[in-house]
C-alpha atoms as a PDB file:
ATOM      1  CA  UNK A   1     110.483  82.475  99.510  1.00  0.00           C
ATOM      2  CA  UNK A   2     109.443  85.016 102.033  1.00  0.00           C
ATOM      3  CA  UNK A   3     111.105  85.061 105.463  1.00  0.00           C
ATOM      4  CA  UNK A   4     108.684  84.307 108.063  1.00  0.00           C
ATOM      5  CA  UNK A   5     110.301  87.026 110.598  1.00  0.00           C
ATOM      6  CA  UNK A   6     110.383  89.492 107.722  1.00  0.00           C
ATOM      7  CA  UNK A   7     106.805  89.043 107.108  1.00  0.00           C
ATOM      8  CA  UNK A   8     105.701  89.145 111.196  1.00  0.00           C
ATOM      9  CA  UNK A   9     107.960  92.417 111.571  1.00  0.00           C
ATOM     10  CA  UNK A  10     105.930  93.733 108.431  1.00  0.00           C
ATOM     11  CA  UNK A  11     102.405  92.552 109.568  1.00  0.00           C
ATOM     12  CA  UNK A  12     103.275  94.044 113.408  1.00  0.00           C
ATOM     13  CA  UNK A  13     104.225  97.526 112.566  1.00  0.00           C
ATOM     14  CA  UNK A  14     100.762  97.601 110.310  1.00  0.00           C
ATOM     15  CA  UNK A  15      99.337  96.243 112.981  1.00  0.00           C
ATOM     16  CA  UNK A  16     100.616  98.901 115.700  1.00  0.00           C
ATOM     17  CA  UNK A  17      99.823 101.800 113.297  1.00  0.00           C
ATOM     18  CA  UNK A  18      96.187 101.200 113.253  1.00  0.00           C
ATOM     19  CA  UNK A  19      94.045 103.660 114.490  1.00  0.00           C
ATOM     20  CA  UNK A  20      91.422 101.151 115.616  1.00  0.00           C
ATOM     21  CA  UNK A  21      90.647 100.109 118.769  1.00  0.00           C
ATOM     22  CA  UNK A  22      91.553  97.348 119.245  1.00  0.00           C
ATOM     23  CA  UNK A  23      94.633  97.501 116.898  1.00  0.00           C
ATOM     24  CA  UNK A  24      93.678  95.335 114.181  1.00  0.00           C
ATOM     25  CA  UNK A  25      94.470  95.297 110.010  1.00  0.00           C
ATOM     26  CA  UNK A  26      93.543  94.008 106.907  1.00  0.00           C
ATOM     27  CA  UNK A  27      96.105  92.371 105.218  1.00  0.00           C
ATOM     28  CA  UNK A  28      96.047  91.672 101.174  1.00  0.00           C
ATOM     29  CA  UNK A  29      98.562  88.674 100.645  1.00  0.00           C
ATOM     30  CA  UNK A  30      98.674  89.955  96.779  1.00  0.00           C
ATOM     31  CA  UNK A  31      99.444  93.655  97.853  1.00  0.00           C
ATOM     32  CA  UNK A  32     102.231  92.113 100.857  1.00  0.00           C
ATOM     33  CA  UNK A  33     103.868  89.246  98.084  1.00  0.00           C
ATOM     34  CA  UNK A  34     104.093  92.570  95.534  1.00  0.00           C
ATOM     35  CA  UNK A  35     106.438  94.534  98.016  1.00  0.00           C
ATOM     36  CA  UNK A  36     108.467  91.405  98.404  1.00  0.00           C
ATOM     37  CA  UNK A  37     108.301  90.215  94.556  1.00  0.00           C
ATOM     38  CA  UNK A  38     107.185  86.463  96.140  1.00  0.00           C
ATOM     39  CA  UNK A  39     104.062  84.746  95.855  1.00  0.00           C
ATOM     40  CA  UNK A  40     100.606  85.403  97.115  1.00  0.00           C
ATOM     41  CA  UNK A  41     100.223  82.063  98.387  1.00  0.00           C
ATOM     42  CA  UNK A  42     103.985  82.027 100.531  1.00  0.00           C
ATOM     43  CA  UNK A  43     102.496  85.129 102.249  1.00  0.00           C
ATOM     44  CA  UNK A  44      98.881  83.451 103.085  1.00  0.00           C
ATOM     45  CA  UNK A  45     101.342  80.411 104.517  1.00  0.00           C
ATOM     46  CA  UNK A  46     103.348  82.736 106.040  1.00  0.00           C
ATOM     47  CA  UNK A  47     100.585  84.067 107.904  1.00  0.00           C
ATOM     48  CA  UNK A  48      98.539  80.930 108.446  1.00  0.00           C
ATOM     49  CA  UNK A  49     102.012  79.647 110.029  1.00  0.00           C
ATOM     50  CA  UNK A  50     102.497  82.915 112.497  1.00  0.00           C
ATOM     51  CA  UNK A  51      98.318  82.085 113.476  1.00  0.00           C
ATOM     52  CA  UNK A  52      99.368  78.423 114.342  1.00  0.00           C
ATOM     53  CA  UNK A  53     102.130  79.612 116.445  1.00  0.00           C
ATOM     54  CA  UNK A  54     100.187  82.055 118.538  1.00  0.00           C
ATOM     55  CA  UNK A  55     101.968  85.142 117.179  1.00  0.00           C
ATOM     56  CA  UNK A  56      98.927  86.241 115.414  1.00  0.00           C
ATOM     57  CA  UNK A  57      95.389  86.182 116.099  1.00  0.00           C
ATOM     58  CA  UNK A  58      92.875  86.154 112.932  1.00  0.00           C
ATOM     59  CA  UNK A  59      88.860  86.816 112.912  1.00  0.00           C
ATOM     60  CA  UNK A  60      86.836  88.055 110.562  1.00  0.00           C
ATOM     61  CA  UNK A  61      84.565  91.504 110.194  1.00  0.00           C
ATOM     62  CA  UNK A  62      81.384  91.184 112.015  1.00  0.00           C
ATOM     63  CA  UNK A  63      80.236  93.301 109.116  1.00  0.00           C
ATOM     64  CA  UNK A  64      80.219  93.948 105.635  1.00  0.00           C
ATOM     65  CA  UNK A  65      82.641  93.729 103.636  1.00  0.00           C
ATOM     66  CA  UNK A  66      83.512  90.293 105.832  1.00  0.00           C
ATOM     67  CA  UNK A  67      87.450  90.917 105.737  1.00  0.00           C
ATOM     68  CA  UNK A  68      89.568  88.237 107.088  1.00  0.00           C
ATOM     69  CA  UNK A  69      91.525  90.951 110.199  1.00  0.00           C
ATOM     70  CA  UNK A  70      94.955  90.020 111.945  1.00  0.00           C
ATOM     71  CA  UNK A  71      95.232  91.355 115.186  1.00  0.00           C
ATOM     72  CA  UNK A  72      98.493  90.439 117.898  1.00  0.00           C
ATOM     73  CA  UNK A  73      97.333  88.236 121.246  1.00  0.00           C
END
């Protein structure tokens, strides 16, 4: 089981070192649950649960290849 604060510390400093503007990432729940040896699917809850509680903000690409983006409010 995956800490949620561990994972929203993780997910903000990728966040923060993205280049873009606005600072948004990608995030691969199987790449994320392999540095933590947990499950895919207690990252994607992880982050579904840090969405619900306003800590994250997710959208989607506007253009190919459609990737699901996190970006902080």
């Amino acid at each position: 089981m995956m800490e949620k604060e561990e994972l929203y510390q993780h997910v903000y400093s990728m966040i923060m070192s993205s280049s873009k503007k606005p600072k948004y990432m990608t995030i691969s729940s199987v790449k994320v649950a392999n540095l933590y040896g947990t499950k895919h699917e207690e990252v994607e809850k992880g982050l579904q649960q840090l969405v619900e509680e306003g800590r994250l903000e997710k959208s989607s690409m506007d253009k190919p290849p459609y990737h699901d983006i996190y970006l902080l409010p």
